[in-house]
Protein backbone atom coordinates (compact mmCIF):
# COMPACT_ATOMS: atom_id res chain seq x y z
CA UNK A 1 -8.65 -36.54 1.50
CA UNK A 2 -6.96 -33.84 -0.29
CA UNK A 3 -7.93 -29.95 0.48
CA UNK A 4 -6.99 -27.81 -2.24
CA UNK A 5 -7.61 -23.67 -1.46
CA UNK A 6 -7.97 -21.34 -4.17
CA UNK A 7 -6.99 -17.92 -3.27
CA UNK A 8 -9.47 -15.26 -3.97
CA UNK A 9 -8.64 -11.62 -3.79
CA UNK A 10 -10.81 -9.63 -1.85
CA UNK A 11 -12.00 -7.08 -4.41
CA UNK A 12 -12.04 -9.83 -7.29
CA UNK A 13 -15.96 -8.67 -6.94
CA UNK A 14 -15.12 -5.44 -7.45
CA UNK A 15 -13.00 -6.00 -10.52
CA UNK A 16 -13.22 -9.24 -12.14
CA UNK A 17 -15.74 -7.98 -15.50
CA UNK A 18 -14.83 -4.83 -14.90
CA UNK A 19 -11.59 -4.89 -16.40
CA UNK A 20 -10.52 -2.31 -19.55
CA UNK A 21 -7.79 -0.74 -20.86
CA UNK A 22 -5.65 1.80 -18.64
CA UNK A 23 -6.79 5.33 -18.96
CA UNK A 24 -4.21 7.70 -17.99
CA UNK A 25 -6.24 7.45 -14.11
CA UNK A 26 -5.84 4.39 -13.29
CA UNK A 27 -6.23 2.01 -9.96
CA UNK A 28 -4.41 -1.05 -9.82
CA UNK A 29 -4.85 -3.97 -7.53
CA UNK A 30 -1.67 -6.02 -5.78
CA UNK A 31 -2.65 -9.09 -5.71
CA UNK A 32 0.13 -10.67 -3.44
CA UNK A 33 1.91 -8.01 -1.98
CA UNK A 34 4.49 -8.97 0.82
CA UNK A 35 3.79 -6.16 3.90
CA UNK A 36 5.55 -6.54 7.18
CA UNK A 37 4.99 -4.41 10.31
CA UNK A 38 8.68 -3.90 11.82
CA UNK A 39 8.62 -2.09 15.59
CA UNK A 40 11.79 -0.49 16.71
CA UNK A 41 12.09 -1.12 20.34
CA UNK A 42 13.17 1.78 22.07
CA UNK A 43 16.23 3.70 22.01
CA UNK A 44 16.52 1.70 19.03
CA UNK A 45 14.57 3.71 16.52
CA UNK A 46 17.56 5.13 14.10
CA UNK A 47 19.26 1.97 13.69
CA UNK A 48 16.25 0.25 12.69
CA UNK A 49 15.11 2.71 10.02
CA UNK A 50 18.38 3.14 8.48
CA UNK A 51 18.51 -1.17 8.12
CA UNK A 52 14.74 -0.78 6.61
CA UNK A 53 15.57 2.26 4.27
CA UNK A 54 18.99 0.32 3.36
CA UNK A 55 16.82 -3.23 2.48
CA UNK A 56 16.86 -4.75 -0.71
CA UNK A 57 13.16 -5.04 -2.55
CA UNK A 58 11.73 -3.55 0.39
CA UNK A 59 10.00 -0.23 0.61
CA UNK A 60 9.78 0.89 4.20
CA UNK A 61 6.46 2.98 4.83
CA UNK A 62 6.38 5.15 7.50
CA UNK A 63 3.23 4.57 9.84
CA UNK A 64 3.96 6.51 13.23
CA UNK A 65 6.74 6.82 15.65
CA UNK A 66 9.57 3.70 15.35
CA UNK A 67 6.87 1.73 12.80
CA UNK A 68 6.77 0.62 10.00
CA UNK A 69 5.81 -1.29 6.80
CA UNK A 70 7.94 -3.21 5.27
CA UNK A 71 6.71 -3.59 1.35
CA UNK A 72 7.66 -6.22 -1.68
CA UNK A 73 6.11 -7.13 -4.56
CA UNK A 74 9.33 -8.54 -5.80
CA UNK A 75 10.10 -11.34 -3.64
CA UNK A 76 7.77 -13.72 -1.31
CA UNK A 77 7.16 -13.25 2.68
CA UNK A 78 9.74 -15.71 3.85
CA UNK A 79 12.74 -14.21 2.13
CA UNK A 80 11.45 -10.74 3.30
CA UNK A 81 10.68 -12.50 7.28
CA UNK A 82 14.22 -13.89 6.99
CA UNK A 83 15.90 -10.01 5.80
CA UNK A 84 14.01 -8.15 8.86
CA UNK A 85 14.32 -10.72 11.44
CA UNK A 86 18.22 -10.22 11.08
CA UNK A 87 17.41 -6.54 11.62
CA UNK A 88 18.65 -5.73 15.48
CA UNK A 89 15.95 -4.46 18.19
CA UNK A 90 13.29 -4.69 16.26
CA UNK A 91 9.82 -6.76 16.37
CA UNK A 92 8.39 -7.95 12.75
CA UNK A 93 4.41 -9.13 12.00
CA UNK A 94 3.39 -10.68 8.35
CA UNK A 95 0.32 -8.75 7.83
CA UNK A 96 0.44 -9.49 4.33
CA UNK A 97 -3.09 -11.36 4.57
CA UNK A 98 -4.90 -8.53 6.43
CA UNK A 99 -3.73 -5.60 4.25
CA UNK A 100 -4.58 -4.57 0.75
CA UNK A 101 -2.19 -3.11 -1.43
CA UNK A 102 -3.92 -0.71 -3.88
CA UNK A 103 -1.80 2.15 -6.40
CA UNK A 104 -3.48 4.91 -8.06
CA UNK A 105 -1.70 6.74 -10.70
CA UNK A 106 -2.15 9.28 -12.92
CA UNK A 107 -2.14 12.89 -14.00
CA UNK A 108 -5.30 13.47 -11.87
CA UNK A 109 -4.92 11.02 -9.38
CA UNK A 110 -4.11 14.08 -6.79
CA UNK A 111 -7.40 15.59 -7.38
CA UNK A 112 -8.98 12.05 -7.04
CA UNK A 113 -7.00 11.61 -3.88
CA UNK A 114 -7.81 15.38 -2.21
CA UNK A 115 -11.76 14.17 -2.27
CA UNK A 116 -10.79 11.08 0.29
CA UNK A 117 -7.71 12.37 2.54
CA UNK A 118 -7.28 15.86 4.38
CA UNK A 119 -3.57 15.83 3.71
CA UNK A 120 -1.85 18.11 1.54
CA UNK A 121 -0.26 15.58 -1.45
CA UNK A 122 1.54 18.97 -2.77
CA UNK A 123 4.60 17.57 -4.54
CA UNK A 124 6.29 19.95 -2.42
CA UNK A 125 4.77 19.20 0.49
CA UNK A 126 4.26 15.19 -0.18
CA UNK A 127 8.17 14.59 -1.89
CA UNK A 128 8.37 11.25 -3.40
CA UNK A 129 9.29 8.44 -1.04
CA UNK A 130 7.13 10.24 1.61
CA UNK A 131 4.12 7.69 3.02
CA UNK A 132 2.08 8.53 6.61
CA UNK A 133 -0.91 6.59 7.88
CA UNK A 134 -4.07 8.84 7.18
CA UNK A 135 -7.80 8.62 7.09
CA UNK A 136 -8.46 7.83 3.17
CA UNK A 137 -12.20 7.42 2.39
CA UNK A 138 -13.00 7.46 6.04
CA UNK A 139 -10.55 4.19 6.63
CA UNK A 140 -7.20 4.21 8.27
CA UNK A 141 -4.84 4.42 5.76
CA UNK A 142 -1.23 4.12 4.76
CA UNK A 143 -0.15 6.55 1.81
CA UNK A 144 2.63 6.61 0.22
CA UNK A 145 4.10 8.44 -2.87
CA UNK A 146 5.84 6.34 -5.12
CA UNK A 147 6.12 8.31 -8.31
CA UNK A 148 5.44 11.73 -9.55
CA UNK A 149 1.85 10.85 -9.97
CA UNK A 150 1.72 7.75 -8.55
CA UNK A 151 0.83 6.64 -4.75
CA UNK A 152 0.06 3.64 -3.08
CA UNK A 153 -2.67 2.86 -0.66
CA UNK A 154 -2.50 -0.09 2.23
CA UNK A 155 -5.77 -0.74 3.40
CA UNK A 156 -7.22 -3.33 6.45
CA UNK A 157 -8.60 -6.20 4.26
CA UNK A 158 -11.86 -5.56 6.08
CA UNK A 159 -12.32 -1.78 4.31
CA UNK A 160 -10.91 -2.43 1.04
CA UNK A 161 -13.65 -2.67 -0.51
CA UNK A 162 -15.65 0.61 0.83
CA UNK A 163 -12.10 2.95 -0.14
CA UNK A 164 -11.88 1.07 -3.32
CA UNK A 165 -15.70 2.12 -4.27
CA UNK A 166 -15.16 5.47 -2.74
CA UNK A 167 -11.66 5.77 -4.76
CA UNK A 168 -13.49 4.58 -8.20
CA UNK A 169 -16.16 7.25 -7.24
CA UNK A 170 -13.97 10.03 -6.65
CA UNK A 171 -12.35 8.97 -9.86
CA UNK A 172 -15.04 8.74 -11.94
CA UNK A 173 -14.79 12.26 -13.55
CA UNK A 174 -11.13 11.67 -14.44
CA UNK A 175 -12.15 8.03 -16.24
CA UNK A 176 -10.16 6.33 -13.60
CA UNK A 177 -10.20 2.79 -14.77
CA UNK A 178 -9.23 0.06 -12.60
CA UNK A 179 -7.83 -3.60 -12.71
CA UNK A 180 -5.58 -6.09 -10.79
CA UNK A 181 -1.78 -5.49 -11.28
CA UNK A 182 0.36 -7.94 -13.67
């Protein structure tokens, strides 16, 4: 007997119908992001960021003292597993299938984002390349700006759909639009 799984996103309720053009607010879905927790152990905590920040198609996002996530959406979880685990003193987790990957972008999307974090996303206070884990829609949260309006939001799979709704609603006076990422 064969067993053949289909993977299903967890917002595809959320999206699949739903789907229109970008607007210049817009909310994309990852569908298959690649995320990584990577610990420093300690006295080890330098060394181990500067092999993360030095990583090819990863983007390390900072989550608290010595951790990490380690981010692709270039490349698949075993060649990013293989990369980190040859990263020295430090202790690496897929959580690729617990996390959701979400990127809101736009010329409003800081105005979208002030009405579900109490973080100041300033440009000159939130530089691009900056990320911190926050509450975002009541959930915890790991932000990240990617862009000069763009950030990206990594969500427990179990929330994603309550910040997603709360991000669409947030968004709805800047016509955010939303969809899953090519």
């Amino acid at each position: 007997m064969s067993i053949h799984l289909l993977h299903r996103h967890v917002l595809e309720d959320h999206i699949s119908g739903f789907e229109t053009d970008p607007n210049p607010n817009h909310l994309s879905v990852i569908r298959r992001p690649v995320i990584f927790s990577v610990l420093a152990r300690a006295g080890h905590e330098a060394e181990v960021a500067e092999a993360l920040w030095n990583a090819e198609d990863v983007a390390p996002r900072l989550c608290g003292p010595y951790e990490w996530l380690a981010v692709s959406r270039t490349v698949g979880a075993e060649t990013v597993e293989a990369m980190l685990s040859e990263i020295a003193n430090a202790s690496v987790i897929d959580q690729s299938d617990g996390r959701v990957l979400m990127e809101i972008s736009g010329p409003g999307v800081r105005k979208i984002l002030a009405g579900c974090v109490a973080v100041d996303l300033h440009p000159e206070v939130f530089e691009e390349g900056r990320s911190a884990t926050m509450l975002c829609c009541h959930a915890a949260a790991n932000i990240a700006r990617t862009g000069k309006d763009t950030f990206e939001i990594i969500v427990p799979r179990s929330l994603a759909g309550s910040v997603f709704e709360a991000l669409m609603e947030m968004g709805r006076e800047h016509a955010l639009t939303r969809g899953f990422a090519d």
